[in-house]
N, C-alpha and C. Protein backbone atom coordinates (compact mmCIF):
# COMPACT_ATOMS: atom_id res chain seq x y z
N UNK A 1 -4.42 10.47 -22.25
CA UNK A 1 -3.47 11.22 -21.43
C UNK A 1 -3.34 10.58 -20.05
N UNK A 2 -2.28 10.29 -19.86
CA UNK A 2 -2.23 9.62 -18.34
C UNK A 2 -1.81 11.11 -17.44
N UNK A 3 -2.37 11.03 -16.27
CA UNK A 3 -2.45 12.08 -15.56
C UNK A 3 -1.82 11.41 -14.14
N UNK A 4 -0.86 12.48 -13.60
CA UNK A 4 0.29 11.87 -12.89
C UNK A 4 0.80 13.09 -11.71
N UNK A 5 0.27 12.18 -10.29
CA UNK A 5 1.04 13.38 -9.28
C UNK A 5 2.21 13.15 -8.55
N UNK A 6 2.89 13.93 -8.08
CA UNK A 6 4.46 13.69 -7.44
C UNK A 6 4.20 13.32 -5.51
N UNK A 7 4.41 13.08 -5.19
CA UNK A 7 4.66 12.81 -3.71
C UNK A 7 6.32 12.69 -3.20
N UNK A 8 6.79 13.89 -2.77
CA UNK A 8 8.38 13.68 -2.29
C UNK A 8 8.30 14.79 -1.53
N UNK A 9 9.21 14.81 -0.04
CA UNK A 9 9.65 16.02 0.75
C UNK A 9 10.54 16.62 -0.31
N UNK A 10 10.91 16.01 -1.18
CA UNK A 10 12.75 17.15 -1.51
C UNK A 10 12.17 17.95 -2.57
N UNK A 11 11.94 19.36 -2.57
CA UNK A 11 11.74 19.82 -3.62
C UNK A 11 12.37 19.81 -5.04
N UNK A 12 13.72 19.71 -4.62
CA UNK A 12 14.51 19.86 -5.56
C UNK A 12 14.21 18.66 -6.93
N UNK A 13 14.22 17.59 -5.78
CA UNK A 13 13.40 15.92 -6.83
C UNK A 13 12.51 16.37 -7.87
N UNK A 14 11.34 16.94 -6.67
CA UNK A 14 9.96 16.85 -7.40
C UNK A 14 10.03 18.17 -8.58
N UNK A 15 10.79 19.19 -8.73
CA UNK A 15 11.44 19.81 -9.47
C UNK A 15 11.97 18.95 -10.99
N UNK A 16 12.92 18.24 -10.73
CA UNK A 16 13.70 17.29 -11.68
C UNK A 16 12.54 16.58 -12.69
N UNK A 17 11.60 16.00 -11.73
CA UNK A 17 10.70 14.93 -12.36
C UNK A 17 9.63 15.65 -13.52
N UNK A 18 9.57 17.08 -12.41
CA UNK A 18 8.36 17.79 -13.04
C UNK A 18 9.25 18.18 -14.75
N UNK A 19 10.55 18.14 -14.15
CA UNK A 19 10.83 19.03 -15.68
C UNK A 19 10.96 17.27 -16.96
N UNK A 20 11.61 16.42 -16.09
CA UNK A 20 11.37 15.29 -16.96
C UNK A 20 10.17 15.32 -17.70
N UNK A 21 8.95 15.15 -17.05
CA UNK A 21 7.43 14.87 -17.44
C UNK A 21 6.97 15.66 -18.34
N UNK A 22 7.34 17.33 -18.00
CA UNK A 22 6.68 18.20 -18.64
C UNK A 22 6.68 18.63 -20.02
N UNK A 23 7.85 17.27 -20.76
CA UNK A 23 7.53 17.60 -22.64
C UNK A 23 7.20 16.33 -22.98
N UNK A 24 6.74 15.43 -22.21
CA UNK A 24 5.82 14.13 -22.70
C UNK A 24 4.14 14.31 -22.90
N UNK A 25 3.95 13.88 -24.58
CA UNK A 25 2.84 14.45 -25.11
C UNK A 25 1.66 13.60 -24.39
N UNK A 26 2.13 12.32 -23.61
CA UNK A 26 1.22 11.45 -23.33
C UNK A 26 0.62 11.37 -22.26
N UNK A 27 1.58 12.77 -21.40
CA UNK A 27 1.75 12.39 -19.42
C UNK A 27 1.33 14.27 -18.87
N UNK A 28 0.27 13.84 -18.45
CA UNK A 28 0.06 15.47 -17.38
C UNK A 28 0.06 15.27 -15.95
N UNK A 29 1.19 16.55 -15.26
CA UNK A 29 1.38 16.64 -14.16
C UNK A 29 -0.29 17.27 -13.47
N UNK A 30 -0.91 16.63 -12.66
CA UNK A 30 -2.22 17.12 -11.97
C UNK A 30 -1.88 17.49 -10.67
N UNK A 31 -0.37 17.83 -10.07
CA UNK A 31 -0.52 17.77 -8.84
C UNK A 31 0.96 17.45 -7.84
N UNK A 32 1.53 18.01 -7.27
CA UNK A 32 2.94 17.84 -6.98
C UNK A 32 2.46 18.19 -5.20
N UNK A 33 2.94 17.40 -4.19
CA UNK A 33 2.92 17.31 -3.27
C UNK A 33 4.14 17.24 -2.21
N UNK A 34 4.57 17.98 -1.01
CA UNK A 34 5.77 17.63 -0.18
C UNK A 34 5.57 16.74 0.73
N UNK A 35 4.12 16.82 0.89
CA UNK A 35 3.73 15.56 2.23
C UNK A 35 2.59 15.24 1.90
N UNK A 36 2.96 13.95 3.01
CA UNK A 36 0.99 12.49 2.42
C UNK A 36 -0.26 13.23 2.39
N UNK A 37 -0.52 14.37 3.35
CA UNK A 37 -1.78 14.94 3.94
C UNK A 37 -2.43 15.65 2.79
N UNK A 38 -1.44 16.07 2.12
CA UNK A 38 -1.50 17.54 0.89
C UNK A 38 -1.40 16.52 -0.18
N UNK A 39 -1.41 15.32 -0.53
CA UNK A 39 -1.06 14.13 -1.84
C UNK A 39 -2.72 13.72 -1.28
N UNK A 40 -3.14 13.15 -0.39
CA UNK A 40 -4.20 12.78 -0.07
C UNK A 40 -5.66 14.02 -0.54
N UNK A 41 -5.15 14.73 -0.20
CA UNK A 41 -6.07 15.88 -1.00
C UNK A 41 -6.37 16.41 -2.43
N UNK A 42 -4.89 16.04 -2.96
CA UNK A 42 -4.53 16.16 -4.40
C UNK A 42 -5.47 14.92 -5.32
N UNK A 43 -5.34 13.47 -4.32
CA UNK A 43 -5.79 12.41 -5.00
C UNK A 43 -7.38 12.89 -5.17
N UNK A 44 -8.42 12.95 -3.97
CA UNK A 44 -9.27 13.28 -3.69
C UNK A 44 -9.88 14.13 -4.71
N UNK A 45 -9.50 15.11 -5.23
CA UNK A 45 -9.85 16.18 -5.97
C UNK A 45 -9.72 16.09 -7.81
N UNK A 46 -8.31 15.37 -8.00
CA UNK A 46 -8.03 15.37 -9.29
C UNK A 46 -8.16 13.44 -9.48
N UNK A 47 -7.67 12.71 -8.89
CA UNK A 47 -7.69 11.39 -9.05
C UNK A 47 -6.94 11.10 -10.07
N UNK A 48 -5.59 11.57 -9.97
CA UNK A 48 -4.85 10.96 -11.02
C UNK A 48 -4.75 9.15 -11.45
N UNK A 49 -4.05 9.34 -12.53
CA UNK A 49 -3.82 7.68 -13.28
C UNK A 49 -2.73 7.36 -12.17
N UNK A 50 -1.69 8.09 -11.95
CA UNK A 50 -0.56 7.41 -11.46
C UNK A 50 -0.21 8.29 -9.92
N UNK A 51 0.01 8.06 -8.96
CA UNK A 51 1.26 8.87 -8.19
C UNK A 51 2.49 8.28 -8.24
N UNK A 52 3.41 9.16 -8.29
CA UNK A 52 4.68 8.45 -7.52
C UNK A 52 4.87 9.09 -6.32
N UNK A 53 5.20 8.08 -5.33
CA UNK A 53 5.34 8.12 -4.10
C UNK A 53 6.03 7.98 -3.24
N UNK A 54 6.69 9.04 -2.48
CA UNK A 54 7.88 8.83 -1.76
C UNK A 54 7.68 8.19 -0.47
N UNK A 55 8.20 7.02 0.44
CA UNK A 55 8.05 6.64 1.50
C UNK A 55 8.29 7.28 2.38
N UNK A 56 8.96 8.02 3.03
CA UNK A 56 9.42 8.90 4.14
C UNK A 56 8.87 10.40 3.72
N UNK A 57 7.56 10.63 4.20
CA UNK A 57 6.88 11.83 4.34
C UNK A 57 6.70 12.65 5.70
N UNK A 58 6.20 13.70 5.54
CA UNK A 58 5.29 14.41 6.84
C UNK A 58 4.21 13.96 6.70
N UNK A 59 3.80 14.34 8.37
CA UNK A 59 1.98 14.10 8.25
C UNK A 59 1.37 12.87 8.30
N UNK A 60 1.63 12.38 6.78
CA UNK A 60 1.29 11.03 6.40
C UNK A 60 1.97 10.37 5.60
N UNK A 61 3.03 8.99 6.05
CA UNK A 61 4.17 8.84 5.45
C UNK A 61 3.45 8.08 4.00
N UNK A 62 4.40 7.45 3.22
CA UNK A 62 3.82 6.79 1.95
C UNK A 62 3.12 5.62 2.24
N UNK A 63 3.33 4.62 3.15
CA UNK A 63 2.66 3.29 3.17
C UNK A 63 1.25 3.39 3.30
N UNK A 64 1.06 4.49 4.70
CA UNK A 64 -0.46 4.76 5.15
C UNK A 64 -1.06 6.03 4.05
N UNK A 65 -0.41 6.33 2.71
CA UNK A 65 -1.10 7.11 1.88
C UNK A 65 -1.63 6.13 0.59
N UNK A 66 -0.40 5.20 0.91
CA UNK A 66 -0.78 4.21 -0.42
C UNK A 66 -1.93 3.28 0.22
N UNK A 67 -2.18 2.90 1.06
CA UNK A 67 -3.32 2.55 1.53
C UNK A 67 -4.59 2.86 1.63
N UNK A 68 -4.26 4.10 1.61
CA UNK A 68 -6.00 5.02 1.60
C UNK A 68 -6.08 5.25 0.46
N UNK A 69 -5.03 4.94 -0.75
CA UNK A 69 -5.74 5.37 -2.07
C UNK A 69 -5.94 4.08 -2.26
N UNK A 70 -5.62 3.26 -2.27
CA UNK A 70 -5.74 1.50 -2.81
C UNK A 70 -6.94 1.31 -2.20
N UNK A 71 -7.78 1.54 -1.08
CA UNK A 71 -8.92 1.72 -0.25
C UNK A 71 -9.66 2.62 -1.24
N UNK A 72 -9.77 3.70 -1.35
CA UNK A 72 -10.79 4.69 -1.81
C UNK A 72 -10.87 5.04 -2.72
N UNK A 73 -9.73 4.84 -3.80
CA UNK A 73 -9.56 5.57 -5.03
C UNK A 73 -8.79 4.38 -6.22
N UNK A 74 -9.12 3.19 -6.14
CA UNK A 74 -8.99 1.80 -6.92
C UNK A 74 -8.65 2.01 -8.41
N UNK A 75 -8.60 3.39 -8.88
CA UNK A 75 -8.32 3.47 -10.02
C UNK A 75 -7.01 4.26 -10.11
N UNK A 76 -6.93 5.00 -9.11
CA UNK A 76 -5.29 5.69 -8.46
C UNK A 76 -4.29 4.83 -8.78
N UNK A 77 -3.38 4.35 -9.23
CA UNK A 77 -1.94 3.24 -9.28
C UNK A 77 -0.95 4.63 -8.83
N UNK A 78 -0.23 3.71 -7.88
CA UNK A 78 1.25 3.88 -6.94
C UNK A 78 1.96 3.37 -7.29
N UNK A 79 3.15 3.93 -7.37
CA UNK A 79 4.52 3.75 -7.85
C UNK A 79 5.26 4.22 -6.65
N UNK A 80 5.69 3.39 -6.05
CA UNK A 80 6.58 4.00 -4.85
C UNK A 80 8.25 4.24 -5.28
N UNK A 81 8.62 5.57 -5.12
CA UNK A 81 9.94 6.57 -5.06
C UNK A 81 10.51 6.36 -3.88
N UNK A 82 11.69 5.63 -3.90
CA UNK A 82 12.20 5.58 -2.58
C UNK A 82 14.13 5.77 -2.80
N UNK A 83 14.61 6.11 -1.79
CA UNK A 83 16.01 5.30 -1.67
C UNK A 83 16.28 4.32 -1.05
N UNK A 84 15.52 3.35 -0.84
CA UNK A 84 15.89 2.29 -0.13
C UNK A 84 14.92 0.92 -0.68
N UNK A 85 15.76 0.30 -0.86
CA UNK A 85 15.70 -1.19 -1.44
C UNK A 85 15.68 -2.03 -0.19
N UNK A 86 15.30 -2.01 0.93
CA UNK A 86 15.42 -2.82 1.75
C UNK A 86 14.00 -3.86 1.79
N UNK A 87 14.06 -5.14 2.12
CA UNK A 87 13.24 -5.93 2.40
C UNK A 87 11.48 -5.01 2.62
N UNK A 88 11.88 -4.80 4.05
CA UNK A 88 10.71 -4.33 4.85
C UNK A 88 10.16 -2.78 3.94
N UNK A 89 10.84 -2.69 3.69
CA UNK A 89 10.46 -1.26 2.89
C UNK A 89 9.34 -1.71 1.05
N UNK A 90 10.05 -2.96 0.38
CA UNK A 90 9.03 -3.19 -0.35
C UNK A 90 7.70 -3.91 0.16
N UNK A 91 8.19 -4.55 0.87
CA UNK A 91 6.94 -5.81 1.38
C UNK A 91 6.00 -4.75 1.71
N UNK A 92 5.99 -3.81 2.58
CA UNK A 92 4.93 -2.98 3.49
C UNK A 92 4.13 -1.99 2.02
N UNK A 93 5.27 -1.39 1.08
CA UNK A 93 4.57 -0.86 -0.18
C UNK A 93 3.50 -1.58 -0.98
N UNK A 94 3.80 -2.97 -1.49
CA UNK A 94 3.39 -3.39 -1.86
C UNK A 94 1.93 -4.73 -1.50
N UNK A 95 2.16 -4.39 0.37
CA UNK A 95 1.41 -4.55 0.56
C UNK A 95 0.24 -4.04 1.03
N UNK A 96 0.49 -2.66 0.87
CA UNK A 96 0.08 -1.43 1.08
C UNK A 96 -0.81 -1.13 -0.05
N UNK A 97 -1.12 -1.48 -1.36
CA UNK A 97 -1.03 -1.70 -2.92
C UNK A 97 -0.22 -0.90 -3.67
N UNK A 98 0.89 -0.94 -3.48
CA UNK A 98 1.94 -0.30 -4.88
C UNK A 98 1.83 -1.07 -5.67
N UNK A 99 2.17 -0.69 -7.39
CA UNK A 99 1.68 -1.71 -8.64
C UNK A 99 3.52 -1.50 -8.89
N UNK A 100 3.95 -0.78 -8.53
CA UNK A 100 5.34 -0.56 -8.83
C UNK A 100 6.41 0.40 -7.58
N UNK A 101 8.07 -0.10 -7.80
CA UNK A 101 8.61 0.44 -6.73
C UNK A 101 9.93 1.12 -7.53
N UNK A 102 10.25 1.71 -7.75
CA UNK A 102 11.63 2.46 -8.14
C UNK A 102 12.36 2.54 -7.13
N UNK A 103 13.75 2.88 -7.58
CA UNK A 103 14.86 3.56 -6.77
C UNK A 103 15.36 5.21 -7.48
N UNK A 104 15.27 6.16 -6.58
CA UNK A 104 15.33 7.30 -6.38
C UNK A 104 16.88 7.39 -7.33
N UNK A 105 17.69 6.63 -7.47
CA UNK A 105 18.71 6.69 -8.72
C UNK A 105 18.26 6.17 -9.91
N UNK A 106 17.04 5.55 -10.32
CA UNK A 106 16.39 5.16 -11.54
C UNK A 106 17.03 6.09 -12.54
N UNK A 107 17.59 5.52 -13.76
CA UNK A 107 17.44 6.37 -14.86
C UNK A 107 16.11 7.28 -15.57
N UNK A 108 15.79 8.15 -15.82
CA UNK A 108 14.88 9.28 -15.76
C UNK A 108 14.14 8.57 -17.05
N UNK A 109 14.71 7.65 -17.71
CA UNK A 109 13.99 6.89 -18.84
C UNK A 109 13.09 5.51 -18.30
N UNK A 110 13.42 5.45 -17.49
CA UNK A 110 12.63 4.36 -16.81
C UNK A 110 11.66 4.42 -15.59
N UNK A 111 11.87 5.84 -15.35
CA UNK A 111 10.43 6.29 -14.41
C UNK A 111 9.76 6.65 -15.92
N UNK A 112 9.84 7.16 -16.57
CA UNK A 112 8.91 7.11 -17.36
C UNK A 112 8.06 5.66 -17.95
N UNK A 113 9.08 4.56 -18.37
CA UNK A 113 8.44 3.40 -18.73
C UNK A 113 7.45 2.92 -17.57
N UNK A 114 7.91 2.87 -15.93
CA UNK A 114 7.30 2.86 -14.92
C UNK A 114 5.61 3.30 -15.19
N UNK A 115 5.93 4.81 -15.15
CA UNK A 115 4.67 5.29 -14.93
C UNK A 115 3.88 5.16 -16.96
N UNK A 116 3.88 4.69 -17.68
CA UNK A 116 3.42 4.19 -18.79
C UNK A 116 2.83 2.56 -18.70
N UNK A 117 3.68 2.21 -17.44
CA UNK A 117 3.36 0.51 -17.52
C UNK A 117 2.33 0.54 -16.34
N UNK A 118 2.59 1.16 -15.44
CA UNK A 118 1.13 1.26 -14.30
C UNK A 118 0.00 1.42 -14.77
N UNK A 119 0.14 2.67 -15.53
CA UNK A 119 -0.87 3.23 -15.97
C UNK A 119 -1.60 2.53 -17.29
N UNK A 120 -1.35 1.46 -17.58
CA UNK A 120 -1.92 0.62 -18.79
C UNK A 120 -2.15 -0.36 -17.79
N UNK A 121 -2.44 -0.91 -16.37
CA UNK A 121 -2.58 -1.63 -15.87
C UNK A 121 -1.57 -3.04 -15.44
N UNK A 122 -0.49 -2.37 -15.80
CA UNK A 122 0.72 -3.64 -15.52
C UNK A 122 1.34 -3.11 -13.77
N UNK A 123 2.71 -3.90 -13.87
CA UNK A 123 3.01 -3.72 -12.56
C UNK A 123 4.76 -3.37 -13.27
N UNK A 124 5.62 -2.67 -12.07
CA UNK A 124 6.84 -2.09 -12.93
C UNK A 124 7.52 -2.05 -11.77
N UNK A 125 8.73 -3.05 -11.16
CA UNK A 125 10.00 -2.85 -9.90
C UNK A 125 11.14 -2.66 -10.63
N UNK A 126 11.94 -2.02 -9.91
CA UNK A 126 13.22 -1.82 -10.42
C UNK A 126 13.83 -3.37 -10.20
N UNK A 127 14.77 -3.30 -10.72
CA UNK A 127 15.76 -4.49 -11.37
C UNK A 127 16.15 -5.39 -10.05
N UNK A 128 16.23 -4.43 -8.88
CA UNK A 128 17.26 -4.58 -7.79
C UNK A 128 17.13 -5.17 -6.78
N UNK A 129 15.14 -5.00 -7.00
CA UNK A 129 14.17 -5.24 -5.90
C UNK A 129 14.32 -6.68 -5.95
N UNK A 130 14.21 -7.31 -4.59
CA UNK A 130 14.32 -9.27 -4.39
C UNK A 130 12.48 -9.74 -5.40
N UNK A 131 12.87 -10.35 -6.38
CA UNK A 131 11.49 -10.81 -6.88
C UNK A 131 10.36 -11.77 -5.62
N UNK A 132 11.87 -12.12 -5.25
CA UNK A 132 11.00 -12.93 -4.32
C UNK A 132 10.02 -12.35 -3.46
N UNK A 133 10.21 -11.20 -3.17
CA UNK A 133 9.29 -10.40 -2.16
C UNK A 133 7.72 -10.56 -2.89
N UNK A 134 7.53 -10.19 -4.12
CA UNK A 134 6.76 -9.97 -5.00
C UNK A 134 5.64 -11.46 -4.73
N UNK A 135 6.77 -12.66 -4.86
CA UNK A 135 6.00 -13.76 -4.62
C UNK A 135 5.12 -13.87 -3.39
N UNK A 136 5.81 -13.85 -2.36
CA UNK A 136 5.28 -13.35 -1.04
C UNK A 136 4.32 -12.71 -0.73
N UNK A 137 4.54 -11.51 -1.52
CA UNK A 137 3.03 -10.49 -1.30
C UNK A 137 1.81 -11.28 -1.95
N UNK A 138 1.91 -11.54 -2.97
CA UNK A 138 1.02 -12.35 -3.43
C UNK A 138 0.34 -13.65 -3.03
N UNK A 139 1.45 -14.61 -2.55
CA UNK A 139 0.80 -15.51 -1.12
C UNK A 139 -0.02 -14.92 0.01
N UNK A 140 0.51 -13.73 0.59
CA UNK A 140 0.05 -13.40 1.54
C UNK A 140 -1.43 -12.22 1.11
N UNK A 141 -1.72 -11.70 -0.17
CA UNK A 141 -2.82 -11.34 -0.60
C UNK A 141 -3.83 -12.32 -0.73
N UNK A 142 -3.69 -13.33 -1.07
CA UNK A 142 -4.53 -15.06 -1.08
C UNK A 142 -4.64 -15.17 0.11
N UNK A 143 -4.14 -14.79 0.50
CA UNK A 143 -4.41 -15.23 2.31
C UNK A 143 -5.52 -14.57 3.05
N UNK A 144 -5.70 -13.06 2.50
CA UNK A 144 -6.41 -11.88 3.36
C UNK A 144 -7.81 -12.54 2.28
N UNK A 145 -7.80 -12.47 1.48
CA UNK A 145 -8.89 -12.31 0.71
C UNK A 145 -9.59 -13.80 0.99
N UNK A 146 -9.08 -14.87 1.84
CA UNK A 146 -9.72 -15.97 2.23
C UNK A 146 -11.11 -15.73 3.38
N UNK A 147 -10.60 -14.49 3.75
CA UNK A 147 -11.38 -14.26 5.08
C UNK A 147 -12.34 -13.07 4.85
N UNK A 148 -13.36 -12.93 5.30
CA UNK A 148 -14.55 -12.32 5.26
C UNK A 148 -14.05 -10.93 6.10
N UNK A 149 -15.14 -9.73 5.60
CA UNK A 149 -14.77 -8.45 5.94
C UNK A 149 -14.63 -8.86 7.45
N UNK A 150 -15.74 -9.15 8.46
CA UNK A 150 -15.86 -9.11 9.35
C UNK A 150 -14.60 -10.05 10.08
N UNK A 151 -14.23 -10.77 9.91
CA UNK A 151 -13.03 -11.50 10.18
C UNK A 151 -11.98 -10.66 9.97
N UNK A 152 -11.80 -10.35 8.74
CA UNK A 152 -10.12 -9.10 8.76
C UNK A 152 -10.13 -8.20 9.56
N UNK A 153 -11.87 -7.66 9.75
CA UNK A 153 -11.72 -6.65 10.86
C UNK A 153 -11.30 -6.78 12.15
N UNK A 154 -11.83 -8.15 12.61
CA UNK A 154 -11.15 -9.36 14.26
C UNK A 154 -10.35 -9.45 13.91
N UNK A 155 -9.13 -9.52 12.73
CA UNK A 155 -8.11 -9.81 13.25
C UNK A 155 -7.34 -8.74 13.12
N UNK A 156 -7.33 -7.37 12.78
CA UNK A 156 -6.87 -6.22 13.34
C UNK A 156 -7.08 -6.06 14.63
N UNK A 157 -8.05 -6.32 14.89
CA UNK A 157 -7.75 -6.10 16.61
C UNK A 157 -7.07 -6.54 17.27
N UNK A 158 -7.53 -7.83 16.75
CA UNK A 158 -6.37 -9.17 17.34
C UNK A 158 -4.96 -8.91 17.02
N UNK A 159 -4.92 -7.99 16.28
CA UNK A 159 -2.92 -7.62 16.25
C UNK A 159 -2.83 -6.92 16.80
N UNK A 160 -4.27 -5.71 17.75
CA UNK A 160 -3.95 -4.42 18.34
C UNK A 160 -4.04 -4.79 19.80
N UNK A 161 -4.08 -6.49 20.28
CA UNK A 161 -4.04 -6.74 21.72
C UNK A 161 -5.25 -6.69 22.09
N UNK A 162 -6.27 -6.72 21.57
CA UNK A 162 -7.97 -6.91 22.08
C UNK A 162 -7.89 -8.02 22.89
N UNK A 163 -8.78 -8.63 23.25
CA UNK A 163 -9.18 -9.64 24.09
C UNK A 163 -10.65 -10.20 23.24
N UNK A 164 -10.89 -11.25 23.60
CA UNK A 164 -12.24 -11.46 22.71
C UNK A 164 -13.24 -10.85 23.22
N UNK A 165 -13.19 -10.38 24.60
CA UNK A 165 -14.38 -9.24 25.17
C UNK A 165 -14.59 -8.22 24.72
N UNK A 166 -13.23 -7.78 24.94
CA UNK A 166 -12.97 -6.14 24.59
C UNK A 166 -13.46 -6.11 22.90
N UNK A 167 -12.84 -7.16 22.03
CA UNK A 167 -13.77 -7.24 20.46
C UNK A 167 -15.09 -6.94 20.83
N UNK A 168 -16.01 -8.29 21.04
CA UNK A 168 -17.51 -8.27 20.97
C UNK A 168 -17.75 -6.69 21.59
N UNK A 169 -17.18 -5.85 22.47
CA UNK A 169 -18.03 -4.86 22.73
C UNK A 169 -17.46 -3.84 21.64
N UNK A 170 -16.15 -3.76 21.23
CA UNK A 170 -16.35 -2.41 20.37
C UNK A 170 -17.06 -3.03 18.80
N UNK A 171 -17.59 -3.88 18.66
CA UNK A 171 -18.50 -4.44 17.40
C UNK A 171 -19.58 -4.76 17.76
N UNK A 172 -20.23 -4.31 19.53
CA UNK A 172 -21.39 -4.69 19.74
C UNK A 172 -21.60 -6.29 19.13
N UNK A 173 -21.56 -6.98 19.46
CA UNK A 173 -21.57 -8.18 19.09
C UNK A 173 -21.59 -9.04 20.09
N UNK A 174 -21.57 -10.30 19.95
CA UNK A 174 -21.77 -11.26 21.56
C UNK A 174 -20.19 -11.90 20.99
N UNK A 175 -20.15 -12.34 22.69
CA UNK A 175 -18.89 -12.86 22.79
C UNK A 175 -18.36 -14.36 21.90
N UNK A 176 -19.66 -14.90 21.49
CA UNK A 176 -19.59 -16.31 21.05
C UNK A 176 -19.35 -16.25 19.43
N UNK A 177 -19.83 -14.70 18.82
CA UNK A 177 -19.58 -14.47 17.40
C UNK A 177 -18.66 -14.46 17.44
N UNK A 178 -17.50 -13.44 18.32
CA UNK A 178 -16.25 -13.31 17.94
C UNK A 178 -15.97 -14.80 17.89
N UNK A 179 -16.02 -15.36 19.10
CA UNK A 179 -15.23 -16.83 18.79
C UNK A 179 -15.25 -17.47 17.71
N UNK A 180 -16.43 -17.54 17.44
CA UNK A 180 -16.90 -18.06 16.45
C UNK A 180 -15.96 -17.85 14.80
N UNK A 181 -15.56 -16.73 14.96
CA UNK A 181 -15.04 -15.74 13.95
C UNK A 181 -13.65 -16.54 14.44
N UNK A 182 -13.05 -16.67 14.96
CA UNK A 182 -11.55 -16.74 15.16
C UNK A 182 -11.41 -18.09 14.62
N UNK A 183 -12.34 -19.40 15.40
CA UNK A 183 -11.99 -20.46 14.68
C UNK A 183 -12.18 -20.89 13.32
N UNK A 184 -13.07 -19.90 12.71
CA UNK A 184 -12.91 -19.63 11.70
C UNK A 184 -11.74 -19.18 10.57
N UNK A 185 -10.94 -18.35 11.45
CA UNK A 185 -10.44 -17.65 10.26
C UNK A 185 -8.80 -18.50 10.78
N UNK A 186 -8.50 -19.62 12.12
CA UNK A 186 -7.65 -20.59 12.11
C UNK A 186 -7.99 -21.61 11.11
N UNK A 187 -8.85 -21.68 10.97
CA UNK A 187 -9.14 -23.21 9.85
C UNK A 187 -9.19 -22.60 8.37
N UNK A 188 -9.43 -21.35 8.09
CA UNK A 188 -9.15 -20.88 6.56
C UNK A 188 -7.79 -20.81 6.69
N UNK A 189 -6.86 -19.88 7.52
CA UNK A 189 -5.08 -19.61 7.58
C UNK A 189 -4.10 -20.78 8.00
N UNK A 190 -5.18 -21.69 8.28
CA UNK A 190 -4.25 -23.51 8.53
C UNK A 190 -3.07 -22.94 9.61
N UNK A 191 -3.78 -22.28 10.40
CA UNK A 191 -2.83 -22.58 11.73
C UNK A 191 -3.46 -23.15 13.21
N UNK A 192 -2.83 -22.94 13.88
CA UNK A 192 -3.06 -24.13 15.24
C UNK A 192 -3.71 -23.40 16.24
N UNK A 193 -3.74 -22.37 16.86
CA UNK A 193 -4.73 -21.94 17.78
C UNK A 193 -4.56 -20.71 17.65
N UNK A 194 -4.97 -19.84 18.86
CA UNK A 194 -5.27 -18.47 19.47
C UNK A 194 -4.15 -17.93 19.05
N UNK A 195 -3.00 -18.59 20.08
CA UNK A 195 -1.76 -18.17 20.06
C UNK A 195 -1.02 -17.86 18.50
N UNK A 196 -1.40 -18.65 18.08
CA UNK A 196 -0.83 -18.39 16.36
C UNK A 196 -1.42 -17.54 15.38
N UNK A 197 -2.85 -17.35 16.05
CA UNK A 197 -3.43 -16.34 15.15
C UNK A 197 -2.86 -15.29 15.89
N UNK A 198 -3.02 -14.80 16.65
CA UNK A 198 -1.95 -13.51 17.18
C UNK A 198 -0.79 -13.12 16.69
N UNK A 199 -0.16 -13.95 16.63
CA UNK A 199 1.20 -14.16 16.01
C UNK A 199 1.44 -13.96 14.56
N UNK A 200 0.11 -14.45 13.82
CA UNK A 200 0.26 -14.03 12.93
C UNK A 200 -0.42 -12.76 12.61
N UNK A 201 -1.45 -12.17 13.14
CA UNK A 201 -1.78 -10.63 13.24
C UNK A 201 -0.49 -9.69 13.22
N UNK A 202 -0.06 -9.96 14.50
CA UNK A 202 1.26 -9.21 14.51
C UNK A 202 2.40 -9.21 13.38
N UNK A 203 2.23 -10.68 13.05
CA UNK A 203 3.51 -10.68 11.70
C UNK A 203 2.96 -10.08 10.56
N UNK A 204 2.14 -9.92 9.98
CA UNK A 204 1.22 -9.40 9.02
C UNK A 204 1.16 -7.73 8.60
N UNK A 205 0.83 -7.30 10.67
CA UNK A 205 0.66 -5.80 10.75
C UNK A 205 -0.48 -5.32 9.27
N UNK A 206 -1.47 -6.09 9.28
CA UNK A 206 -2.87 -6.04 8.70
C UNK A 206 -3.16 -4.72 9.26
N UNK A 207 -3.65 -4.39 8.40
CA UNK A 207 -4.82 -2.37 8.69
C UNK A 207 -5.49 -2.44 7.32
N UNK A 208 -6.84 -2.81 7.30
CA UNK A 208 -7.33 -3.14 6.62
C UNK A 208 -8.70 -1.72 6.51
């Protein structure tokens, strides 16, 4: 039985879906949510196979919900529900860990194949989505996973405007580790100095 919760403000949606779902012998609803805070609690408690997930929430929108389940709950798969096909809108899902992205006009036969193909461990975008993005995320997942916990953690800071002082003290640490850590993680990301690792912190928008 794949076990499956809703994440959408519009009731009326999460209505539609629930009645879609609710004569499939294979699929149980564990959980219907209007906002991230109340989906985050739902996950927590029941741990469904699948959510689908709407991006534009209360509380806690979809990117920073799909994150804390891809973080805490590794067996959770996201399917992000959206109306919008835009660039920035898949890249941040999927790098967020969505295994799949729909469009909120999907035929009602193909959120189902969706949430059947997550949930067997595949990955499922609508038709519409740029593949290329897909490639991308995946370059740029090879990228994070080059660098050591303690390094991803320097370079969140380093996208939040730290200084290498201000690092070593909120990690208690000496000033020469951090450094140490930075030229490090320029010679794994093959770029050219300070300035570029910043640059690329910021382009990234890493929250790890």
């Amino acid at each position: 039985m794949i076990t499956v919760a809703i994440a959408e403000d519009h009731q009326s949606l999460v209505d539609g879906i629930e009645l879609l779902l609710r004569y499939e012998e294979d699929i149980s609803i564990v959980g219907m949510a209007n906002d991230g805070e109340f989906l985050l609690d739902i996950v927590q408690k029941r741990q469904p196979n699948v959510v689908l997930m709407d991006i534009k929430m209360p509380k806690v929108d979809g990117i920073s919900a799909t994150r804390n389940i891809a973080k805490d709950y590794p067996t959770t798969k996201v399917i992000a529900f959206s109306m919008f096909d835009q660039d920035d809108a898949v890249t941040q899902m999927v790098q967020a860990g969505a295994q799949g992205y729909l469009l909120k006009n999907s035929p009602l036969e193909e959120v189902l194949n969706a949430i059947r193909v997550v949930a067997s461990g595949g990955t499922f975008f609508d038709e519409k989505i740029n593949p290329d993005l897909l490639t991308t995320n995946a370059a740029t997942t090879k990228q994070k996973n080059v660098l050591s916990k303690s390094e991803r953690e320097i370079l969140v800071l380093i996208g939040q405007g730290k200084t290498t002082s201000e690092i070593a003290a909120i990690r208690f640490t000496a000033v020469s580790t951090v450094e140490k850590h930075r030229k490090n993680m320029i010679r794994k990301l093959g770029i050219s100095g300070k300035g570029e690792l910043l640059r690329y912190a910021l382009e990234k928008k890493y929250d790890f």
